[in-house]
N, C-alpha and C. Protein backbone atom coordinates (compact mmCIF):
# COMPACT_ATOMS: atom_id res chain seq x y z
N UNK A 1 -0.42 -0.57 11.34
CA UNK A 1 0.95 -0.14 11.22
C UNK A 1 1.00 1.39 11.36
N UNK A 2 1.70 1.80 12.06
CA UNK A 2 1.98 3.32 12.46
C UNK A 2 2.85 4.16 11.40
N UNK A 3 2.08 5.40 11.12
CA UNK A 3 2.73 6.13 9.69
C UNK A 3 4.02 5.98 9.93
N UNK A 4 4.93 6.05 8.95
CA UNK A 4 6.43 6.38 9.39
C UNK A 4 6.91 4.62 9.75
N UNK A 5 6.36 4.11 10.06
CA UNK A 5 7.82 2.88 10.82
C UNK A 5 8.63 1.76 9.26
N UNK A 6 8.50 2.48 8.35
CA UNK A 6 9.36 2.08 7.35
C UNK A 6 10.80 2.94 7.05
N UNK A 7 10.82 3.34 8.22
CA UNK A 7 12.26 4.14 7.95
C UNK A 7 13.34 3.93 8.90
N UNK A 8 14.38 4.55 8.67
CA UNK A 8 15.66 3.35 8.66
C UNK A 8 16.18 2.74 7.75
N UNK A 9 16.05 3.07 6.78
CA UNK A 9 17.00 3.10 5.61
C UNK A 9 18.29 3.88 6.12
N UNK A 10 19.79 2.62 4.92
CA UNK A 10 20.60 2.82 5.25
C UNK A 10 21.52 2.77 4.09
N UNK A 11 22.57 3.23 4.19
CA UNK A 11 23.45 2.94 2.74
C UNK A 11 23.38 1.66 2.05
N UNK A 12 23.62 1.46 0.90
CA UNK A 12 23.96 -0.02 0.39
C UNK A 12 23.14 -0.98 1.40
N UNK A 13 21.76 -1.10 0.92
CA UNK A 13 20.97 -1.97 1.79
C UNK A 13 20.76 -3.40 0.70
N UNK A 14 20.72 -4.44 1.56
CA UNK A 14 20.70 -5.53 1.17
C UNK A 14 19.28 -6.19 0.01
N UNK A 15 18.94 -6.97 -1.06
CA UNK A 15 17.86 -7.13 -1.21
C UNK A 15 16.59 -7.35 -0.51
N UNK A 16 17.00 -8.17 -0.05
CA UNK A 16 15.94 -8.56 1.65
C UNK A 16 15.43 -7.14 2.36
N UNK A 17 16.33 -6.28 2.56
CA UNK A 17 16.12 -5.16 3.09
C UNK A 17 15.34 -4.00 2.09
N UNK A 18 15.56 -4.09 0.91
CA UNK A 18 14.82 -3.37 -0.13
C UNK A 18 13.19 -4.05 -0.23
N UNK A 19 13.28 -4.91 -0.48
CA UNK A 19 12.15 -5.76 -0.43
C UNK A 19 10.87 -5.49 0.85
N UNK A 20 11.96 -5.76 1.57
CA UNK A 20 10.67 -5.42 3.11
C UNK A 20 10.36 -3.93 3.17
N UNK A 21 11.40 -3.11 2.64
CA UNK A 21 10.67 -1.57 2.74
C UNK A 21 9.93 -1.37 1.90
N UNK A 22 9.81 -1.97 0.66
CA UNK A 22 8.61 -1.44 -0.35
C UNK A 22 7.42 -2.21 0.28
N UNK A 23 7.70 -3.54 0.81
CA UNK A 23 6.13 -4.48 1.21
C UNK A 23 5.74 -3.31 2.35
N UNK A 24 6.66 -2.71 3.18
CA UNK A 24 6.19 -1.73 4.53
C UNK A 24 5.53 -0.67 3.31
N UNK A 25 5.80 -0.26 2.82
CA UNK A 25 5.81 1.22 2.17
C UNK A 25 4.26 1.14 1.37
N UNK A 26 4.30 -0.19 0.38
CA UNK A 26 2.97 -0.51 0.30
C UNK A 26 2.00 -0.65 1.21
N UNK A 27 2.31 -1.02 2.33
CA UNK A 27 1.07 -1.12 3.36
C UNK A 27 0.67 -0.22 4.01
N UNK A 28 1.67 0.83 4.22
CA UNK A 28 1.15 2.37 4.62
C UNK A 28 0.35 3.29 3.99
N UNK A 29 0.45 2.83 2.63
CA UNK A 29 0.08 3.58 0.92
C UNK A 29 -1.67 2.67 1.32
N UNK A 30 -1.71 1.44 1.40
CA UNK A 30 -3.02 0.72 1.68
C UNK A 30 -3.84 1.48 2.47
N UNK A 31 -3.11 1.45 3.75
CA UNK A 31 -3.70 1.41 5.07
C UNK A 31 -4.48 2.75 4.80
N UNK A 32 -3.52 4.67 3.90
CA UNK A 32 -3.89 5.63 3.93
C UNK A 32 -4.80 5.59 3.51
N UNK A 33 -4.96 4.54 2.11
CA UNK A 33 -5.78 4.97 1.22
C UNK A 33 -7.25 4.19 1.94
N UNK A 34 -7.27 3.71 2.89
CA UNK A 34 -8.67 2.95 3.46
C UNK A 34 -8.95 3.96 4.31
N UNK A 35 -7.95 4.49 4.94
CA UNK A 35 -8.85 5.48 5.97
C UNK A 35 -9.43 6.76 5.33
N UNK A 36 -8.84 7.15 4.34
CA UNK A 36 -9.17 8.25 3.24
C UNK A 36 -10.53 7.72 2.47
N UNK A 37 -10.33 6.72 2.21
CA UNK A 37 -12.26 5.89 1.55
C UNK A 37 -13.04 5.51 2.51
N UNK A 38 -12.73 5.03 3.89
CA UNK A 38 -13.97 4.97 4.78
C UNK A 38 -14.41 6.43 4.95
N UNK A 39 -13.83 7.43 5.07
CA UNK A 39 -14.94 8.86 5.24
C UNK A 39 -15.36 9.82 3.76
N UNK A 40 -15.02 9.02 2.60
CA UNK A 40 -15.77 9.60 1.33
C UNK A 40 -17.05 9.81 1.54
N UNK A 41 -17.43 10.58 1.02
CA UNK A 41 -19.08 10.60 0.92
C UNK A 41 -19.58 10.83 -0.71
N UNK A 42 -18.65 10.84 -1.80
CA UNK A 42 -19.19 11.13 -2.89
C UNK A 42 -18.61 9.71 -3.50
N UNK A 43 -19.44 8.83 -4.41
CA UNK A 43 -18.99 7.63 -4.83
C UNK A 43 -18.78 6.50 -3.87
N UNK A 44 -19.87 6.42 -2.73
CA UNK A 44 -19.49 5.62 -1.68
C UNK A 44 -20.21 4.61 -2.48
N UNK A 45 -20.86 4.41 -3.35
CA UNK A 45 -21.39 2.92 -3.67
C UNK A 45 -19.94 2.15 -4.35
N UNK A 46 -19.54 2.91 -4.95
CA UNK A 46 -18.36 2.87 -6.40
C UNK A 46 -17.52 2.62 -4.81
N UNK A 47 -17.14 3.11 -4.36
CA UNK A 47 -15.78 2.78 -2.58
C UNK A 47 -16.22 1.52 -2.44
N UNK A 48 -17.69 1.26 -1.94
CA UNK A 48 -18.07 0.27 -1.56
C UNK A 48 -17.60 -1.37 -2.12
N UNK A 49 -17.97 -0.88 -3.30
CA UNK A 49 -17.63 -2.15 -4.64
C UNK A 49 -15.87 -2.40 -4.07
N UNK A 50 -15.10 -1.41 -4.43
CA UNK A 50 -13.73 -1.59 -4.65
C UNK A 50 -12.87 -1.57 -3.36
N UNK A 51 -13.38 -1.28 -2.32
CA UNK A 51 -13.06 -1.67 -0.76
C UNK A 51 -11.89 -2.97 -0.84
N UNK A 52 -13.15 -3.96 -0.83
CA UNK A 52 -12.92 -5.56 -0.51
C UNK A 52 -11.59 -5.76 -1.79
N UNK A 53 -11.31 -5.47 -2.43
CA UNK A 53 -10.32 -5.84 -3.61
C UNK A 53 -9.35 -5.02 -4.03
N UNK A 54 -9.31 -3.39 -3.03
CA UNK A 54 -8.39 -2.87 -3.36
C UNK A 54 -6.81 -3.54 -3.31
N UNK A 55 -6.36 -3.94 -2.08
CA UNK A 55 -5.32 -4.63 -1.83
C UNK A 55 -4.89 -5.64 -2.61
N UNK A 56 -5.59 -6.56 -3.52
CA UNK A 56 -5.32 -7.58 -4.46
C UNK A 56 -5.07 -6.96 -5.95
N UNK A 57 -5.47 -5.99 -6.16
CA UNK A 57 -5.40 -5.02 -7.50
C UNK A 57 -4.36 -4.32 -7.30
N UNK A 58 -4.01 -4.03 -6.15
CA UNK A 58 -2.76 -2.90 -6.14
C UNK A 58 -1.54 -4.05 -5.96
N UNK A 59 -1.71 -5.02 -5.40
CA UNK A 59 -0.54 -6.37 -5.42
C UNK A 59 -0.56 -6.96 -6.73
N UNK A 60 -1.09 -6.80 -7.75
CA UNK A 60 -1.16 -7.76 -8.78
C UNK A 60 -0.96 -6.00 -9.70
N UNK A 61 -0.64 -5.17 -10.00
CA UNK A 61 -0.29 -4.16 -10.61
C UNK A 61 1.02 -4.19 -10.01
N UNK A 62 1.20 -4.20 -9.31
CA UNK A 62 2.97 -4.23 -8.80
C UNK A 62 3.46 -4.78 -8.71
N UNK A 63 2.96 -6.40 -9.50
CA UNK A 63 3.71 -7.24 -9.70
C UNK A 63 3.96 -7.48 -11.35
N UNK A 64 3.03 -6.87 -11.87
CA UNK A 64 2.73 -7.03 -13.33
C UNK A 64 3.82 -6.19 -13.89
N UNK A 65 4.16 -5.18 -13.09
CA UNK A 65 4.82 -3.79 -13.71
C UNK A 65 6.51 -4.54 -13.50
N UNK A 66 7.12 -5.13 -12.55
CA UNK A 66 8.00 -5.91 -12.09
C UNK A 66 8.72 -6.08 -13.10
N UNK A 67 10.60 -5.80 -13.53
CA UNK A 67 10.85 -6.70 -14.91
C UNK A 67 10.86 -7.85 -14.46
């Protein structure tokens, strides 16, 4: 997904429409944060571990937090 294509927001946007911009908005927040941990070099064992499960930890914290 290409930085930026979650925008287009508009006045009084619909739920559906709120919804899909945070799922976009989260996946840009993902995507940064993988390309920012594939070139770590300090704690790459500790990256290594938490790679494979970042995306399920950050979906299950943002759902937990949810009223």
């Amino acid at each position: 997904m290409a930085e930026g294509q979650c925008q287009g927001k508009r006045e009084n946007p619909t739920l559906e429409e709120i919804n899909a911009w945070r799922a976009c908005e989260d996946q840009e927040m993902l995507s940064e944060w993988e390309r920012e941990l594939v070139g770590a070099r300090i704690g790459k064992y500790t990256i290594e571990a938490l790679r494979p499960l970042l995306q399920r930890w950050v979906r299950k914290a943002n759902i937990d937090s949810w009223p």
